[in-house]
Protein backbone atom coordinates (compact mmCIF):
# COMPACT_ATOMS: atom_id res chain seq x y z
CA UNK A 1 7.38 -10.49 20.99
CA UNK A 2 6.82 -9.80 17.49
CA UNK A 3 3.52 -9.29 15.80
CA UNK A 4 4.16 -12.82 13.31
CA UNK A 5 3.98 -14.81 16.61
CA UNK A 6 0.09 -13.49 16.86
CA UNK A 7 -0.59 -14.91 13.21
CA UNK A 8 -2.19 -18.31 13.33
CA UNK A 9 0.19 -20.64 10.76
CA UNK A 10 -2.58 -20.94 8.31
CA UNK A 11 -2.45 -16.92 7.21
CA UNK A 12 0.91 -16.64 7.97
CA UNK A 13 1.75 -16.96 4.01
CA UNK A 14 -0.71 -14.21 3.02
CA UNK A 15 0.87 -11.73 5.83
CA UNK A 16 4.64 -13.27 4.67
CA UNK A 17 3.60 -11.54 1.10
CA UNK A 18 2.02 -8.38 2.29
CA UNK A 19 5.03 -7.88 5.23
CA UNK A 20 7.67 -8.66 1.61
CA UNK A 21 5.23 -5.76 -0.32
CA UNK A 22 5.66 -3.20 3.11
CA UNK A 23 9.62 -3.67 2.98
CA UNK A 24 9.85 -3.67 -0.57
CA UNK A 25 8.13 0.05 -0.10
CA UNK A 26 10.11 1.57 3.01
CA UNK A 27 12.95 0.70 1.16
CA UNK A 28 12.61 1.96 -2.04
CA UNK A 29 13.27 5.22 -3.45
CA UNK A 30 9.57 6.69 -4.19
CA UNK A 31 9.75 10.27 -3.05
CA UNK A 32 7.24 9.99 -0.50
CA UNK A 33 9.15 7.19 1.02
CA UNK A 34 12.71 8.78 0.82
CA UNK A 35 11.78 12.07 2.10
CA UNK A 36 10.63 10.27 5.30
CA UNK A 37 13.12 7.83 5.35
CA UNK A 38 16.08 10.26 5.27
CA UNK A 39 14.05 12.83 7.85
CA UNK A 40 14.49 9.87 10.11
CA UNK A 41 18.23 8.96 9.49
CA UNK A 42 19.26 12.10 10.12
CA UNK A 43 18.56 11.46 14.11
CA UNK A 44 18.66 8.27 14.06
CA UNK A 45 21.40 8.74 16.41
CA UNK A 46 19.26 10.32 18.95
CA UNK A 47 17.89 8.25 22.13
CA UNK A 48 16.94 9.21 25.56
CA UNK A 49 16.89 7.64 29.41
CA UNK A 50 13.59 9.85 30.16
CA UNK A 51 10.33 8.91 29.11
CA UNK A 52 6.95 10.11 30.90
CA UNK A 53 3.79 8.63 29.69
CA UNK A 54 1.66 8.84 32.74
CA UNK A 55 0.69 12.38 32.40
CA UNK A 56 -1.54 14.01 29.82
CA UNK A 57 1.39 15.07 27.37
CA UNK A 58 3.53 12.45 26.19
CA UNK A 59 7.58 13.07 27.15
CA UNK A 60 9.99 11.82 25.09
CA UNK A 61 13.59 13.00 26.09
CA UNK A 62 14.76 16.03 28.04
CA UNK A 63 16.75 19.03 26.36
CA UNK A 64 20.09 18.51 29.02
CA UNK A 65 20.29 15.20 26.68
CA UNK A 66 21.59 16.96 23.44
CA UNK A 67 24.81 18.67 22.55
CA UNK A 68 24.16 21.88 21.02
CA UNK A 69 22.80 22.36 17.68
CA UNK A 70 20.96 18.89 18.24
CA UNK A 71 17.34 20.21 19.47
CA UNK A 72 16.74 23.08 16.48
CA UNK A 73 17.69 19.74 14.01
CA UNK A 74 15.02 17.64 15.93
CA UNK A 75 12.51 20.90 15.90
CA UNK A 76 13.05 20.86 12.44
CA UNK A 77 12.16 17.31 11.87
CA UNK A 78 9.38 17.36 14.19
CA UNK A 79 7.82 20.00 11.80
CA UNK A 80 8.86 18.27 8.50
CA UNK A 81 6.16 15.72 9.92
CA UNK A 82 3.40 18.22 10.26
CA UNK A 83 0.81 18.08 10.53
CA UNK A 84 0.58 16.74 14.06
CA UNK A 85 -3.28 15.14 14.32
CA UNK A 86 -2.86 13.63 17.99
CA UNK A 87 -1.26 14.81 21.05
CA UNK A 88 0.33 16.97 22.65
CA UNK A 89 3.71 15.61 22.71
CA UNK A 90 7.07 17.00 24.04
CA UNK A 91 10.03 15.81 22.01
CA UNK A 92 13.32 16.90 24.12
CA UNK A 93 10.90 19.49 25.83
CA UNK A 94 10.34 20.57 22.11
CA UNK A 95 6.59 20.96 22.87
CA UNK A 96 4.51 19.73 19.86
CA UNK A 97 0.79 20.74 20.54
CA UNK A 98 -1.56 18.73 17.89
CA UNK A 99 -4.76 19.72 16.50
CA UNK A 100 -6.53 17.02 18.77
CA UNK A 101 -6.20 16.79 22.40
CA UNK A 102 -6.48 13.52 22.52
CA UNK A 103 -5.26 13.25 26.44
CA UNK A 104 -9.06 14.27 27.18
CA UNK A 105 -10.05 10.95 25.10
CA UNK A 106 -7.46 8.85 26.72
CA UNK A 107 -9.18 10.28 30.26
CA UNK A 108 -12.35 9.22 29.39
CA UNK A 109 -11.46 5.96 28.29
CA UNK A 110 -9.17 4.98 31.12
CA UNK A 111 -11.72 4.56 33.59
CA UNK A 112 -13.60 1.70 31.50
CA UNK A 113 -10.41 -0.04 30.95
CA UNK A 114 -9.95 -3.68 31.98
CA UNK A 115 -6.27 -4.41 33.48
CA UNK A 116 -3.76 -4.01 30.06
CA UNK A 117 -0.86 -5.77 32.16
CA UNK A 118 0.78 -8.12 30.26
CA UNK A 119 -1.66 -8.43 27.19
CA UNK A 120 -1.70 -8.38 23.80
CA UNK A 121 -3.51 -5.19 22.23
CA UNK A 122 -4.39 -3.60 19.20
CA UNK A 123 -4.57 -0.03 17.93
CA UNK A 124 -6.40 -0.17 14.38
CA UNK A 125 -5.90 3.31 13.44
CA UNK A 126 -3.12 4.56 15.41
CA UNK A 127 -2.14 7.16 13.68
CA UNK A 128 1.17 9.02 15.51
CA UNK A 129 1.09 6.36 18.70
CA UNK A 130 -0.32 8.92 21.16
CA UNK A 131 -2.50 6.27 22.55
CA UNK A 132 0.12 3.78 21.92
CA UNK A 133 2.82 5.24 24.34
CA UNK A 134 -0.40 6.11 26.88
CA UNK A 135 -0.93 2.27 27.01
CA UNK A 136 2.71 1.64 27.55
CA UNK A 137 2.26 2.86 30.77
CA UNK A 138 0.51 -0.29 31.62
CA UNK A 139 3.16 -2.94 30.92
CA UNK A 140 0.87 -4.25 28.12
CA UNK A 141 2.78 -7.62 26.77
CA UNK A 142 2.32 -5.59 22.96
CA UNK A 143 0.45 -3.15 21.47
CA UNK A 144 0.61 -3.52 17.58
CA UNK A 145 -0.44 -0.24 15.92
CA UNK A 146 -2.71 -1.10 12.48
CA UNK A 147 -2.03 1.86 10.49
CA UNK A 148 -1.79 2.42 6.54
CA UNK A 149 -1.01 5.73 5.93
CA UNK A 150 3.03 6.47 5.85
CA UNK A 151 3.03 10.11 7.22
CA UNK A 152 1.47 8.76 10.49
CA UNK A 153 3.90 5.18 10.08
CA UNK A 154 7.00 7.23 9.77
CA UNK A 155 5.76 9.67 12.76
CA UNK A 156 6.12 6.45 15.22
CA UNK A 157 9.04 5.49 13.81
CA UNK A 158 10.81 9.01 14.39
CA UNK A 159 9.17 8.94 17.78
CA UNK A 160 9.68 5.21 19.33
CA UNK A 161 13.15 5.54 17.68
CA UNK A 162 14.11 8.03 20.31
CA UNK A 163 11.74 6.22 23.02
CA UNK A 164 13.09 2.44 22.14
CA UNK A 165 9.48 1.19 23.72
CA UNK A 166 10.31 -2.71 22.60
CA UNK A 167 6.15 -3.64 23.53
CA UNK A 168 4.75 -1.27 20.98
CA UNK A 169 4.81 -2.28 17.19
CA UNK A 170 3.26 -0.51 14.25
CA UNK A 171 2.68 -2.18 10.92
CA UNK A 172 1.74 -1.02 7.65
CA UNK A 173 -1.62 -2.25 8.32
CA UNK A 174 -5.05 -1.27 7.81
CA UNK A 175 -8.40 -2.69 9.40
CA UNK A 176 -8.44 -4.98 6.19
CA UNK A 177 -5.37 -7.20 7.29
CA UNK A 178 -7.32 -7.61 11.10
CA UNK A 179 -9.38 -10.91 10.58
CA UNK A 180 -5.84 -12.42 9.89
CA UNK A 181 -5.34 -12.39 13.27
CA UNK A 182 -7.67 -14.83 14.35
CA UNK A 183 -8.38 -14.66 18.07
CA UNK A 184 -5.34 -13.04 18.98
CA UNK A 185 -5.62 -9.78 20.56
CA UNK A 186 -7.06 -9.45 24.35
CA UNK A 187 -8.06 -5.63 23.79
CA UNK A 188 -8.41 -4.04 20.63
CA UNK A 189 -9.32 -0.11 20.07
CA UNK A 190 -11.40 1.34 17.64
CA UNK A 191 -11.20 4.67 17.96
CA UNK A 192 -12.08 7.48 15.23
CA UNK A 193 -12.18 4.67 12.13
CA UNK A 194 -16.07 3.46 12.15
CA UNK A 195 -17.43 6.12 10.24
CA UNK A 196 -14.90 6.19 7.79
CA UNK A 197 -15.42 2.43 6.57
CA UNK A 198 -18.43 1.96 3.76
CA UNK A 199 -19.34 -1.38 5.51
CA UNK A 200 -18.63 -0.79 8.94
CA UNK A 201 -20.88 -4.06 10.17
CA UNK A 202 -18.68 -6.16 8.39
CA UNK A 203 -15.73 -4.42 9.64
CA UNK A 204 -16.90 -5.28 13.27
CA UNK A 205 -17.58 -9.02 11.98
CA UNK A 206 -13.30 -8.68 11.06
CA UNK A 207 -12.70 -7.53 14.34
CA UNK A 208 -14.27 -10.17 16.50
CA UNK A 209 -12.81 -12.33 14.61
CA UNK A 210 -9.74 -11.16 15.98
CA UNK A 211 -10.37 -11.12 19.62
CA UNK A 212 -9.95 -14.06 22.09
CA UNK A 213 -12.46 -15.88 23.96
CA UNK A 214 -13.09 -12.90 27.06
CA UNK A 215 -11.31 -9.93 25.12
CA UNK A 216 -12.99 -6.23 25.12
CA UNK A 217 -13.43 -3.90 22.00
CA UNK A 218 -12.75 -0.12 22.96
CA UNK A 219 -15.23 1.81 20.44
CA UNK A 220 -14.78 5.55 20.27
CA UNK A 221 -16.87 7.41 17.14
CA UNK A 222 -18.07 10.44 15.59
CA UNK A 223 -21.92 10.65 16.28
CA UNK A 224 -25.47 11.91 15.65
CA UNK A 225 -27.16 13.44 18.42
CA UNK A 226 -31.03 10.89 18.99
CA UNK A 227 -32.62 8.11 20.72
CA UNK A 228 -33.27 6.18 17.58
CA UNK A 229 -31.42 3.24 16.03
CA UNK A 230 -30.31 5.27 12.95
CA UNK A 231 -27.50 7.00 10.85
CA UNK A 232 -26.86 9.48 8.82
CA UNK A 233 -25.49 8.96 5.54
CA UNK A 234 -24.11 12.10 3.50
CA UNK A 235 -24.70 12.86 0.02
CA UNK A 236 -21.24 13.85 -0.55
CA UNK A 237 -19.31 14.93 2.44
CA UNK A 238 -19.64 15.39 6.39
CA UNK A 239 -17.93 18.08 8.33
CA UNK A 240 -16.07 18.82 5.01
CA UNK A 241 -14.41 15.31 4.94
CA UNK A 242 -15.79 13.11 1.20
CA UNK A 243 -14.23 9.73 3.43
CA UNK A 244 -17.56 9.63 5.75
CA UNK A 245 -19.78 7.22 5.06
CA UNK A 246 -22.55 6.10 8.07
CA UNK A 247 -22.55 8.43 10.50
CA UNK A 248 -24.69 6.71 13.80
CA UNK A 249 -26.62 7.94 17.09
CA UNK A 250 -24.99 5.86 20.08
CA UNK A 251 -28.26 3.44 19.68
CA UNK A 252 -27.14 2.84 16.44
CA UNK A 253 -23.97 1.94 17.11
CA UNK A 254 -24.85 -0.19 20.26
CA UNK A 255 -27.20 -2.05 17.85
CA UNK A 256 -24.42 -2.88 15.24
CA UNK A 257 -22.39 -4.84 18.13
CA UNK A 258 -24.91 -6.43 19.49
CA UNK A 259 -25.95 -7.80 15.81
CA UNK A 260 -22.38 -9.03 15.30
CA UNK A 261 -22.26 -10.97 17.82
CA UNK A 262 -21.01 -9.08 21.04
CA UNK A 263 -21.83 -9.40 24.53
CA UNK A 264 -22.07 -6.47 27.62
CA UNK A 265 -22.39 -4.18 25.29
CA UNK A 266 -22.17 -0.34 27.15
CA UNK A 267 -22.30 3.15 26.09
CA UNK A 268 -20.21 4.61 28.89
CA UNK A 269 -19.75 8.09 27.66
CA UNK A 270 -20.84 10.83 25.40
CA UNK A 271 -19.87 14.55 25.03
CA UNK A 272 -20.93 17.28 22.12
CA UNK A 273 -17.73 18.30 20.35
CA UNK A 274 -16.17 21.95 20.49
CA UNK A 275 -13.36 23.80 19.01
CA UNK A 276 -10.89 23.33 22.54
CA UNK A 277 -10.79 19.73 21.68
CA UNK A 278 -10.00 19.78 18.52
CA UNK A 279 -8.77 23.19 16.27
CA UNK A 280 -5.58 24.78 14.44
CA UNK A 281 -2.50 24.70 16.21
CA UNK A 282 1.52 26.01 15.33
CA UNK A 283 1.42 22.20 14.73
CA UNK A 284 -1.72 21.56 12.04
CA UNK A 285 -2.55 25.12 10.21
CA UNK A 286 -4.86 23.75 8.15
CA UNK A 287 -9.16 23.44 8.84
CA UNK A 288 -10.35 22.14 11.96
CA UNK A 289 -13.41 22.18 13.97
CA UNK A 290 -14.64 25.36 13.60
CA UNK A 291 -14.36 25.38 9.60
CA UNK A 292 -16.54 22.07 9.25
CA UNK A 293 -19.45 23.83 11.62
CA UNK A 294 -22.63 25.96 10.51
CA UNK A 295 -20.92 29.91 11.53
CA UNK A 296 -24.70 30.54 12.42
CA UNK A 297 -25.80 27.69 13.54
CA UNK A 298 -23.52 25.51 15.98
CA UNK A 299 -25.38 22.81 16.06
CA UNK A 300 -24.94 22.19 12.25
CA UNK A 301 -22.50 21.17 10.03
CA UNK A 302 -21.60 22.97 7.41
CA UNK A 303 -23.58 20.98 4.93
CA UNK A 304 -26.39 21.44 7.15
CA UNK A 305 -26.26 18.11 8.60
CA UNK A 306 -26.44 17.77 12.73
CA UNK A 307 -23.10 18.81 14.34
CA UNK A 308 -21.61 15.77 15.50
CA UNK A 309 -20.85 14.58 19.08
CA UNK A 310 -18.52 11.67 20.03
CA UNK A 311 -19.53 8.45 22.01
CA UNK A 312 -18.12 5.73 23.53
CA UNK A 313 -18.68 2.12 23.78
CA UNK A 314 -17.24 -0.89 25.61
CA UNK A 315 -18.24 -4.74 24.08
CA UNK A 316 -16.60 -8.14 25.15
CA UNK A 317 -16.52 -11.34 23.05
């Protein structure tokens, strides 16, 4: 299945021009896009018989599957790509350990997972494909990955082009292009975006827009500890990153589905946030965790703001 047979025929000229803009870029010769593009080519060659995606690292590939020489040349690719936000991967038993261990998110989502057999999902966000390849697991009809940023495109490319997984897709796409797929997607995940989007009520209003008649949103977000139906907006930055914008409690959050429209809406998990779960790595040497937090005061950002914890919320249409 290909993601065009989701598009309903009366947007499928506005994707037709924005799929022509996509492969216009991969294919031309900006430096950002040919450094990536020949990183890939040179193991293009590459494939493997073993994949493992039931466990928390994703395996891609076994070592005994290379002639010599072959893993050091994927190594080095594999770090060209750095840095590595999601994981932990092993690439050929090349073991790639990201700054987020995002198995421990996939664990707590799992159990409030309907059945993905054989349905039609979306990742907006998806970044490297962790959770992609996790869902592949569950002989989900397609998962189409909405993600804009090339580094984390050409990541999934590198990977699925040694996996060959033929039901998971990623696109060019940001949350933007999502109403265009009206009532099309039977489970679509949300997961780490919210905060980062200035009008994140619309963006919900986009999103069920999306979903069939029965579907269920996945909603996992960066939080404010509190009872009350508010959030945080920074002056400037959160945690060190200018791209936040509202920053909820759970209630909050809760109360933004339920306004848009959705139905069942649960909050079936919430945890405070630590430098285990997400922090430098061989893999991401650059700030984590511990850099955006109060030194004195854990349960402060370093702005001064309230440390954040992360919640998660189930919604059907």
């Amino acid at each position: 299945m290909s993601y065009l047979d989701l598009m309903p025929h009366a947007h499928r000229e506005e994707i037709g021009k924005l799929r022509a803009e996509k492969e216009k870029l991969l294919a031309s010769d900006k430096k950002g896009v040919l450094v990536y593009r020949k990183l890939l080519e040179s193991v293009r060659h590459l494939g493997t018989g073993y994949l493992d995606f039931e466990g928390d690292v994703v395996r891609i590939g076994k070592a005994e599957e290379l002639e010599s020489g072959e893993q050091s040349k994927v190594e080095k690719v594999l770090r060209s790509l750095m840095p590595w936000r999601k994981g932990p991967f092993s690439i050929f038993n090349i073991d790639v350990d990201a700054e987020w261990r995002s198995n421990r998110k996939w664990r707590r989502v799992l159990p409030a997972l309907p059945d993905l057999k054989g349905k039609i999902i979306a990742d907006i966000g998806a970044s490297n494909g962790y959770y992609m390849f996790r869902m592949a697991q569950h002989n989900p009809a397609l998962v189409l990955g909405f993600e804009p940023y090339l580094h984390h495109y050409f990541t999934f490319r590198l990977l699925n082009g040694f996996a060959g997984v033929d039901n998971l897709q990623m696109k060019l796409l940001g949350v933007e292009q999502i109403s265009l797929f009206e009532k099309s997607f039977d489970i679509i995940f949300l997961m780490g975006i919210i905060y980062h989007r200035s009008s994140p009520v619309d963006m919900l209003r986009d999103i069920k827009k999306a979903m069939k008649p029965g579907s269920t949103l996945i909603v996992e977000s960066q939080a404010i500890p509190g009872k009350e139906p508010v959030a945080l907006f920074p002056e400037k930055r959160y945690a060190k990153v200018p791209g936040t914008y509202f920053v909820p409690t759970a209630t909050c959050l809760r109360n933004w589905l339920t306004r848009v429209g959705f139905q069942e809406v649960e909050i079936f998990f919430k945890h405070g946030m630590n430098s285990s779960e997400q922090r430098k790595t061989d893999w991401m040497a650059f700030e984590s965790y511990s850099d955006f937090i109060n030194p004195d005061n854990p349960e402060l950002t370093v702005e001064g703001y309230p440390a954040p914890i992360r919640v998660y919320l189930k919604a059907r249409v």
